[in-house]
Protein backbone atom coordinates (compact mmCIF):
# COMPACT_ATOMS: atom_id res chain seq x y z
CA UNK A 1 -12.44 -26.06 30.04
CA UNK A 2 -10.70 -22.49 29.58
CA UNK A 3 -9.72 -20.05 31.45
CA UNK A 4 -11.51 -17.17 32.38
CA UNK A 5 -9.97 -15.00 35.52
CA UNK A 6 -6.66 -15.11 36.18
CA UNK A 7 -6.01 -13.02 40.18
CA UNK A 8 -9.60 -11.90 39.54
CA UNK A 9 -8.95 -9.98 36.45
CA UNK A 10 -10.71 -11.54 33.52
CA UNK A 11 -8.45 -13.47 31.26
CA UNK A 12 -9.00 -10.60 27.89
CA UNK A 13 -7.36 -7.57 29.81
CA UNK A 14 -4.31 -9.90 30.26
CA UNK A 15 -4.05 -11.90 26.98
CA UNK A 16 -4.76 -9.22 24.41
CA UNK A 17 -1.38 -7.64 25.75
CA UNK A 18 0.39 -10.43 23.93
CA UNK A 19 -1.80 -9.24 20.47
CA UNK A 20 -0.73 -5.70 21.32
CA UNK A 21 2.83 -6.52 21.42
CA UNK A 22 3.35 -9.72 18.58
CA UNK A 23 1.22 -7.68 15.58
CA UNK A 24 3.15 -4.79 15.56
CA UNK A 25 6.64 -6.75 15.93
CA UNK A 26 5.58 -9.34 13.73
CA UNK A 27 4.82 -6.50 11.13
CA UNK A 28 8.17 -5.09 11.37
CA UNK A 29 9.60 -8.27 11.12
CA UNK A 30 7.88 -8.98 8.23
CA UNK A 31 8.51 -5.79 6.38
CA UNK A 32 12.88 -5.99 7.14
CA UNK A 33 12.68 -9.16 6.05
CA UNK A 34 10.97 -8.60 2.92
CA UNK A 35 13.22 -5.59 2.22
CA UNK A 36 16.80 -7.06 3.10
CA UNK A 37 16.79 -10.64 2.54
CA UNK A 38 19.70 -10.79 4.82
CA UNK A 39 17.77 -9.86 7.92
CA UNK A 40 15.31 -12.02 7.05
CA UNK A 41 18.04 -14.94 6.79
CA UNK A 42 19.93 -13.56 10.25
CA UNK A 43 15.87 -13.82 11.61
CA UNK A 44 15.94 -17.18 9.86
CA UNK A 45 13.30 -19.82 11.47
CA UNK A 46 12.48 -16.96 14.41
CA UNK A 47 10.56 -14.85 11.78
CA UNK A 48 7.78 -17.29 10.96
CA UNK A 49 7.73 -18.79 14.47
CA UNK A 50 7.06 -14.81 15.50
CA UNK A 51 4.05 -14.15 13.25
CA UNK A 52 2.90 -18.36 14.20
CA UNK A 53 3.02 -17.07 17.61
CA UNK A 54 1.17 -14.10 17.19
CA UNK A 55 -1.80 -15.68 14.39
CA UNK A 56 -1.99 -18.06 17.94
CA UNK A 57 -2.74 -15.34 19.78
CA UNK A 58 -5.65 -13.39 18.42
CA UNK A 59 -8.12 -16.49 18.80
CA UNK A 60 -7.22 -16.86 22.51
CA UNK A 61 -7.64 -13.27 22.78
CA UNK A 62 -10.80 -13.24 20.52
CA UNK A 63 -12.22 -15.96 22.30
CA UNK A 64 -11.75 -14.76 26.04
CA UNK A 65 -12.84 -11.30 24.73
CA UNK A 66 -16.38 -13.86 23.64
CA UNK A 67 -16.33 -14.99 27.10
CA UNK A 68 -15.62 -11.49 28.60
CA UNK A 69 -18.50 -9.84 26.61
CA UNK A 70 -21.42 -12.28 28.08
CA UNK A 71 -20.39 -10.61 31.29
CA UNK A 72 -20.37 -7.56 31.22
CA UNK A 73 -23.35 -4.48 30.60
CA UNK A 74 -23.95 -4.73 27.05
CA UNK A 75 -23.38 -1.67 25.17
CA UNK A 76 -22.75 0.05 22.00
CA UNK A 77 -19.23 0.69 22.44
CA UNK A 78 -18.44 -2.59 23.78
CA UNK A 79 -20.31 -4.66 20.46
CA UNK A 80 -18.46 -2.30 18.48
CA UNK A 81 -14.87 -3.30 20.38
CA UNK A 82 -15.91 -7.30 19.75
CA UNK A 83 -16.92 -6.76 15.83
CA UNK A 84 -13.54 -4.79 14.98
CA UNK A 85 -11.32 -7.76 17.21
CA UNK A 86 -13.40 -10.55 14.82
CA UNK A 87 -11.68 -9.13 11.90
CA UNK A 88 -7.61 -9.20 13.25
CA UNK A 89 -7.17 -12.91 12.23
CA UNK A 90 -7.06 -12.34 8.59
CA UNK A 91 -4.54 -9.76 9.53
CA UNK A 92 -2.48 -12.22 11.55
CA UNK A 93 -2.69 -14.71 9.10
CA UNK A 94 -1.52 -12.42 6.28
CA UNK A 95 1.65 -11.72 8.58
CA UNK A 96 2.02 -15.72 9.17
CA UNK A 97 1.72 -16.51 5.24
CA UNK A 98 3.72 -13.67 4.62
CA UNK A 99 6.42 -14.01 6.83
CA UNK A 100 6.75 -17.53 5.95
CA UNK A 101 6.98 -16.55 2.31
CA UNK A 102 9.98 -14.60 3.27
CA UNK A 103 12.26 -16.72 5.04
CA UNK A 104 11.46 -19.47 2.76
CA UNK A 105 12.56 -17.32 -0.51
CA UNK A 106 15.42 -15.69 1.37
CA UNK A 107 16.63 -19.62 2.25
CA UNK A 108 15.88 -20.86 -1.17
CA UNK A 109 17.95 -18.10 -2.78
CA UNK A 110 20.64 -18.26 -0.78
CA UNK A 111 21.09 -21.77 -1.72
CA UNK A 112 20.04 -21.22 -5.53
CA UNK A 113 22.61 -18.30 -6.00
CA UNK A 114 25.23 -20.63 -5.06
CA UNK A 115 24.39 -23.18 -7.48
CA UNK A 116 23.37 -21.57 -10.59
CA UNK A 117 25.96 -20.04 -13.46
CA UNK A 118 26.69 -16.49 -14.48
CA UNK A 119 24.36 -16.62 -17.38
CA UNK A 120 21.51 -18.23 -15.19
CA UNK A 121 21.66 -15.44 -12.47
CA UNK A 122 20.75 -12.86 -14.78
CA UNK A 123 17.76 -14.28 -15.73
CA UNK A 124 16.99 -15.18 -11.80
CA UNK A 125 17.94 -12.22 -10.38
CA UNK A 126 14.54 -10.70 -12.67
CA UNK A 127 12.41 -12.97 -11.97
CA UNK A 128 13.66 -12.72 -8.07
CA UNK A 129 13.31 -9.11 -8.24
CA UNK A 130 9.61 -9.02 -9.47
CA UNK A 131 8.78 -11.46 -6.89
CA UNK A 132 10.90 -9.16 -4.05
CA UNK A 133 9.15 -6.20 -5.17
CA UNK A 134 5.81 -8.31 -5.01
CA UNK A 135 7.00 -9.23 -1.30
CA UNK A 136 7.67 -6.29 -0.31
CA UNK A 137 4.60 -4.42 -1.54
CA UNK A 138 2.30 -7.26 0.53
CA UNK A 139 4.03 -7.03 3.60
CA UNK A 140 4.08 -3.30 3.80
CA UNK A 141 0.42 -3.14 2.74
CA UNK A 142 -0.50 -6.51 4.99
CA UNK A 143 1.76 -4.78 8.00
CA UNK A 144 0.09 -1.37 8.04
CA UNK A 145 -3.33 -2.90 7.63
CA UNK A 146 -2.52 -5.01 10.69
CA UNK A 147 -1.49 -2.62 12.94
CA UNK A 148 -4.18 -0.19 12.02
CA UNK A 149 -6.42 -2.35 12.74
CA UNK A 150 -4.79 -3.54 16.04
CA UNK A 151 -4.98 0.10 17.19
CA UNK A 152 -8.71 0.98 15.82
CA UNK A 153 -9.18 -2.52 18.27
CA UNK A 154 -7.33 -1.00 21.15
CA UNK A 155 -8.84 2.36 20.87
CA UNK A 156 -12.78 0.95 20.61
CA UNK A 157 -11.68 -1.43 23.95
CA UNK A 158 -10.24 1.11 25.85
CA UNK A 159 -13.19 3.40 25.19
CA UNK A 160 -15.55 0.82 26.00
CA UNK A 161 -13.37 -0.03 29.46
CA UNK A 162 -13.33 3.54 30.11
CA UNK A 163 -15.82 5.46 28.37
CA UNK A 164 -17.44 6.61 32.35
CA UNK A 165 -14.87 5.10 34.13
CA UNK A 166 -13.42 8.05 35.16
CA UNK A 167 -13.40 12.20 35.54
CA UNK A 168 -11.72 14.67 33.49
CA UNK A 169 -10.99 16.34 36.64
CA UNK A 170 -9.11 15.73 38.87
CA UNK A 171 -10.24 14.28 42.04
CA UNK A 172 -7.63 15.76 44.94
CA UNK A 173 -9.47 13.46 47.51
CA UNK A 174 -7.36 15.52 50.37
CA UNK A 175 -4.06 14.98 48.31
CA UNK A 176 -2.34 18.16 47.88
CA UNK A 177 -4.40 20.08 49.75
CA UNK A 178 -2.73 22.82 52.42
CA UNK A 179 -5.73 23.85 54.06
């Protein structure tokens, strides 16, 4: 059993707020961390719990979005709004594997620099900077896809909410009026 309404509004208008807010952060996150190890060790364990967190929430949100779409009018804009949201999770798990990626290099070498000799650091620190760059080169590229994709998914909802929802003019309704 899930749940669908929650104070009569259907659980998708609530939940996808938590999608809105965790993909972008979780991108940033993901990007400092891959570009200053020593954020990434400050964020330690917090910044693959964050992008966990937020992988969880796109299949809630996906799934009461399912639920959400079987009642409501059918229309172009809102099939178009549920195919874009189907392909977020990749995203999200990108950030997860990521992110994880990070904080597990920037733990490792923390612990490896300490241990290893002059001589052996040199040929580390290469080897650590080819795999930084690589790092750093997914998570931008895995971040910005992400949250372009998060807004193109926002956008199509909120034009499929809202699409003839409402006026472009403004309806004074006896507000303002001095007659």
């Amino acid at each position: 059993m899930s749940i669908t309404v929650v104070n009569g509004l259907p659980v998708h208008v609530l939940v996808v707020h938590f999608v809105i807010v965790l993909v972008p952060l979780s991108a940033l996150a993901v990007v400092v961390g891959a570009i200053w190890p020593s954020a990434a060790r400050r964020m330690g364990i917090a910044l693959p719990l964050l992008a966990f967190a937020t992988l969880a929430s796109v299949p809630v949100a996906t799934n009461a979005g399912e639920w959400l779409e079987e009642h409501v009018d059918s229309d172009a804009l809102v099939r178009r709004h549920a195919e874009l949201g189907d392909g977020l999770l990749p995203w999200a798990a990108g950030l997860f594997v990521l992110a994880t990626a990070v904080w597990w290099t920037t733990r490792r070498s923390a612990s490896v620099e300490g241990a290893h000799s002059e001589r052996t650091r040199a040929g580390t620190s290469r080897s650590a900077l080819v795999v930084r760059v690589a790092a750093v080169v997914l998570s931008v590229v895995v971040a910005a896809g992400a949250v372009v994709d998060v807004y193109r998914i926002g956008d199509s909802g909120a034009k499929a909410a809202w699409h003839d929802g409402f006026s472009k003019t403004a309806d004074s309704g006896g507000h303002g009026d001095n007659d």
